[in-house]
Protein backbone atom coordinates (compact mmCIF):
# COMPACT_ATOMS: atom_id res chain seq x y z
CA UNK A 1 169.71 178.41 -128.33
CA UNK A 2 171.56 178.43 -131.69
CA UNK A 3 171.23 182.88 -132.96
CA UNK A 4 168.50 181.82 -135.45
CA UNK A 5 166.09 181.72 -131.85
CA UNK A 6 165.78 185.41 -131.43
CA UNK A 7 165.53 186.72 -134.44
CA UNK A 8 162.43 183.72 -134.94
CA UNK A 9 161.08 185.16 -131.33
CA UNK A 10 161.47 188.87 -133.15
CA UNK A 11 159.67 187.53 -135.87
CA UNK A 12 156.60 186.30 -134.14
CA UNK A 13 156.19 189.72 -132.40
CA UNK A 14 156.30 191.39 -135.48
CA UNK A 15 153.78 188.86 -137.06
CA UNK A 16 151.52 189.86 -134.21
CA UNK A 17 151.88 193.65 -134.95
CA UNK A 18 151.21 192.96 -138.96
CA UNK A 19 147.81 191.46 -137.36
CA UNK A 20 146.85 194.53 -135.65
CA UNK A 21 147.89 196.76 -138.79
CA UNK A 22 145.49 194.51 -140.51
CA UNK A 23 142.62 195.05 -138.40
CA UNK A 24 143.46 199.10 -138.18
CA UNK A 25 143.38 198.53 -142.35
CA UNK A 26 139.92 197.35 -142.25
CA UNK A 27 138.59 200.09 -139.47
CA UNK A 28 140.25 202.68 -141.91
CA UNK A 29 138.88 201.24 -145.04
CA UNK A 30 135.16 200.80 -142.93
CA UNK A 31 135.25 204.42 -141.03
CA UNK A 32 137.32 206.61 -143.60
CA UNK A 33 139.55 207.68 -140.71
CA UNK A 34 143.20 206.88 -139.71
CA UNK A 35 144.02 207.80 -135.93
CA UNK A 36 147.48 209.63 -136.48
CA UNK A 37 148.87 208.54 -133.41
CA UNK A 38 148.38 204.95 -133.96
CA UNK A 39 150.41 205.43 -137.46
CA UNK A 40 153.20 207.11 -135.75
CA UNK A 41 152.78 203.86 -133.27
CA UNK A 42 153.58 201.52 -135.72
CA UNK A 43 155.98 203.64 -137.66
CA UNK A 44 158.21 203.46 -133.89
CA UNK A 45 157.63 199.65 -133.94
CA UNK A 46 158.82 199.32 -137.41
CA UNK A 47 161.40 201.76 -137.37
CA UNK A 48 162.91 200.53 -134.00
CA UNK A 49 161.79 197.07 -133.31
CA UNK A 50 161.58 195.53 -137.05
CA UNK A 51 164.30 197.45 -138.52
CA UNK A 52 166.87 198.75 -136.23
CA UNK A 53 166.44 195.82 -133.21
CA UNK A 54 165.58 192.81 -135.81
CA UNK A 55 167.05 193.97 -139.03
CA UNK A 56 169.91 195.27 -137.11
CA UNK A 57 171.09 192.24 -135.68
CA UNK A 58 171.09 190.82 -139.08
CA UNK A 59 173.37 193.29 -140.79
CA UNK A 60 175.48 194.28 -138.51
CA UNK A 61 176.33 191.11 -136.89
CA UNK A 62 174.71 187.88 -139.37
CA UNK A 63 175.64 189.43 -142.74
CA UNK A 64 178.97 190.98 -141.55
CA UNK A 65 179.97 187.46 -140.03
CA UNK A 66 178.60 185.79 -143.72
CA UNK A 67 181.39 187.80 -145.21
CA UNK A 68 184.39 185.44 -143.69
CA UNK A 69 182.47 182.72 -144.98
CA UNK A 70 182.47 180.00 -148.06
CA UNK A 71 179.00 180.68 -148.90
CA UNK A 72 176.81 179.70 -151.75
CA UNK A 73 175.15 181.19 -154.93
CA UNK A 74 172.34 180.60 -153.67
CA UNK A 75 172.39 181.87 -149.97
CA UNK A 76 174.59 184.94 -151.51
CA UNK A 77 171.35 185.92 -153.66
CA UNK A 78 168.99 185.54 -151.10
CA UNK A 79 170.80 187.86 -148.56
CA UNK A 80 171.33 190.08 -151.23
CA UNK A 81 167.41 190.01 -151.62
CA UNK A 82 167.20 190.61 -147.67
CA UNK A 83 169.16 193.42 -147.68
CA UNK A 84 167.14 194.95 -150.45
CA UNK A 85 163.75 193.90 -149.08
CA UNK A 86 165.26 196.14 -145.81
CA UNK A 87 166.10 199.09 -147.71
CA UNK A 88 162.30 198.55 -149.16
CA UNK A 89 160.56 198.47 -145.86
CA UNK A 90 162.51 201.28 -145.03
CA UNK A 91 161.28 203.46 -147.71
CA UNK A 92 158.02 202.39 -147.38
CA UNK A 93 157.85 203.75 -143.84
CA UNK A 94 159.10 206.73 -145.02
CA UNK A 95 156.39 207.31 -147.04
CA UNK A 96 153.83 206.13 -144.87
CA UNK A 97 155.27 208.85 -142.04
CA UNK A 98 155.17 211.84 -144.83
CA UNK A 99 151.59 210.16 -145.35
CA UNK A 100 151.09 210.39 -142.03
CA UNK A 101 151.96 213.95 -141.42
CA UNK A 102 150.08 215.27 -144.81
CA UNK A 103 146.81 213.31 -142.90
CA UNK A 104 147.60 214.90 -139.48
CA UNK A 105 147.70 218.69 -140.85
CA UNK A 106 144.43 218.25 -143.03
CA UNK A 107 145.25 216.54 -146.17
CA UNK A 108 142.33 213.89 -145.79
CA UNK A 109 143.35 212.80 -149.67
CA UNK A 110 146.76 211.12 -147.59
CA UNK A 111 144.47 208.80 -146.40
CA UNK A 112 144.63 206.36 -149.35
CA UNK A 113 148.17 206.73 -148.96
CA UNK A 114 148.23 205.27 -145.50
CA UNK A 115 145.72 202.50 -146.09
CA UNK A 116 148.28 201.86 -148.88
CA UNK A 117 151.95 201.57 -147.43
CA UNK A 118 150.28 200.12 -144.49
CA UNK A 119 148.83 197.27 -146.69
CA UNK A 120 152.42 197.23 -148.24
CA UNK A 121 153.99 196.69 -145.08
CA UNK A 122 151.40 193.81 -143.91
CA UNK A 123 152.32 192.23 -147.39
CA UNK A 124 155.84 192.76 -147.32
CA UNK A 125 156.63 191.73 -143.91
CA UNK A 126 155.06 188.14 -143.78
CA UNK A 127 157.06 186.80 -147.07
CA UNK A 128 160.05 188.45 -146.07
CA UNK A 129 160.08 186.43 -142.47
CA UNK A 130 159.43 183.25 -144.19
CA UNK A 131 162.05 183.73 -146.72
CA UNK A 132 164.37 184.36 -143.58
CA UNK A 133 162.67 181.42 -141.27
CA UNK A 134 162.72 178.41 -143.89
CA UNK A 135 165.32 179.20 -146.07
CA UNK A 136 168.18 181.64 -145.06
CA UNK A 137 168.77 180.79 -141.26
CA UNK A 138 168.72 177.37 -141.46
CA UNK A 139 171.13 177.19 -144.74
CA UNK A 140 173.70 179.45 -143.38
CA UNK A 141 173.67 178.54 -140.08
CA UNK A 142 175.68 175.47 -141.13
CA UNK A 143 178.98 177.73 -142.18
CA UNK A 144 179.71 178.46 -138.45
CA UNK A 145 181.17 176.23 -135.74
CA UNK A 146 179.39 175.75 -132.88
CA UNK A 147 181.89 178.76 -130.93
CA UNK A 148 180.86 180.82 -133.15
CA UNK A 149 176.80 180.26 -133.28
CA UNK A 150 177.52 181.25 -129.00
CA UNK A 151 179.52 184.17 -129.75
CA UNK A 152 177.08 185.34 -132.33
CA UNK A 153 174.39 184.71 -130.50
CA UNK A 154 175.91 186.96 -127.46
CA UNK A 155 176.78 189.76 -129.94
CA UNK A 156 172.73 189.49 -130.45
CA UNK A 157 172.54 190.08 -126.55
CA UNK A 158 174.74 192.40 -126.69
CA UNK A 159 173.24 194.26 -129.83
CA UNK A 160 170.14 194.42 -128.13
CA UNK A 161 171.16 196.04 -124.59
CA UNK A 162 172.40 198.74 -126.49
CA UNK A 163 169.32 199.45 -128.29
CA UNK A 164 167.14 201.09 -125.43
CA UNK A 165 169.87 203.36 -124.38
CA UNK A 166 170.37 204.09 -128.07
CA UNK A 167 166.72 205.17 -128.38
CA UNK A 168 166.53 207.09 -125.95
CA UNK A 169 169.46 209.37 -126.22
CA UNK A 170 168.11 209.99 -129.56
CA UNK A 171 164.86 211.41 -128.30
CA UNK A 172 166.61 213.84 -125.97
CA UNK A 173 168.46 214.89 -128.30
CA UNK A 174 165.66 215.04 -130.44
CA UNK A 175 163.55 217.09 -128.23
CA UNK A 176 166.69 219.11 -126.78
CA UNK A 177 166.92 221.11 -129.98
């Protein structure tokens, strides 16, 4: 499996999750209510799966290894775009979480708020993967040698053993004070 294989596999999970948002958008939209606890659902999967897991991989490992490497207009604007597009999502989920909250303590004006960055996000994240899938991975994956598609595709293992550990130490200390 060449590194381009998980982050695909991430990307199919995350497709899946945009389809339940989608559905949740249309039971908000039908029944005027937003279940709180299903926002701050999908805010973890975004937050931890989609950005730090998924989007993490590709920054700290993809990107940074890009850096050593010949690579072209082109490719250069595109990452550029996918690094912006991250920072985006980012700040959408922000919102949708101070959304979230002003919904949670009362503030039933938030909702349109919600249905909104939620719609964002089930926009966003669709065109974003297929910018990644059919142009991105498969035009810079040619810049490394084969060595290093297996090491970077073990520093993706790697990466991701981390992450649970990372999580939760972060909610104890969270919790702890």
């Amino acid at each position: 499996m060449k590194p381009r294989g998980p982050l695909m596999i991430e990307h199919r999970l995350i497709e899946k999750m945009l389809g339940v948002v989608s559905r949740h958008i249309t039971a908000i939209k039908e029944t005027g209510k937003a279940d709180p606890v299903f926002i701050e659902t999908v805010v973890d999967f975004v937050r931890v799966y989609a950005d730090r897991t998924h989007h993490g991989k590709e920054e700290d490992i993809l990107f940074k290894a890009l850096e050593s490497k010949e690579i072209s207009g082109p490719d250069e604007k595109i990452m550029q775009e996918l690094i912006d597009e991250h920072k985006f999502g980012r700040k959408t989920v922000g919102e949708l979480v101070a959304a979230n909250r002003e919904y949670a303590s009362g503030n039933k004006a938030a909702l349109s708020t919600i249905i909104e960055k939620l719609e964002t996000l089930a926009k966003f994240y669709p065109e974003h993967i297929i910018k990644e899938d059919k142009a991105f991975f498969p035009s810079t994956e040619k810049l490394f040698t084969p060595k290093e598609l297996d090491d970077m595709l073990e520093a993706f293992w790697e990466f991701d053993r981390k992450m649970i550990h990372e999580k939760y130490e972060a909610l104890v200390k969270q919790l702890a004070g």
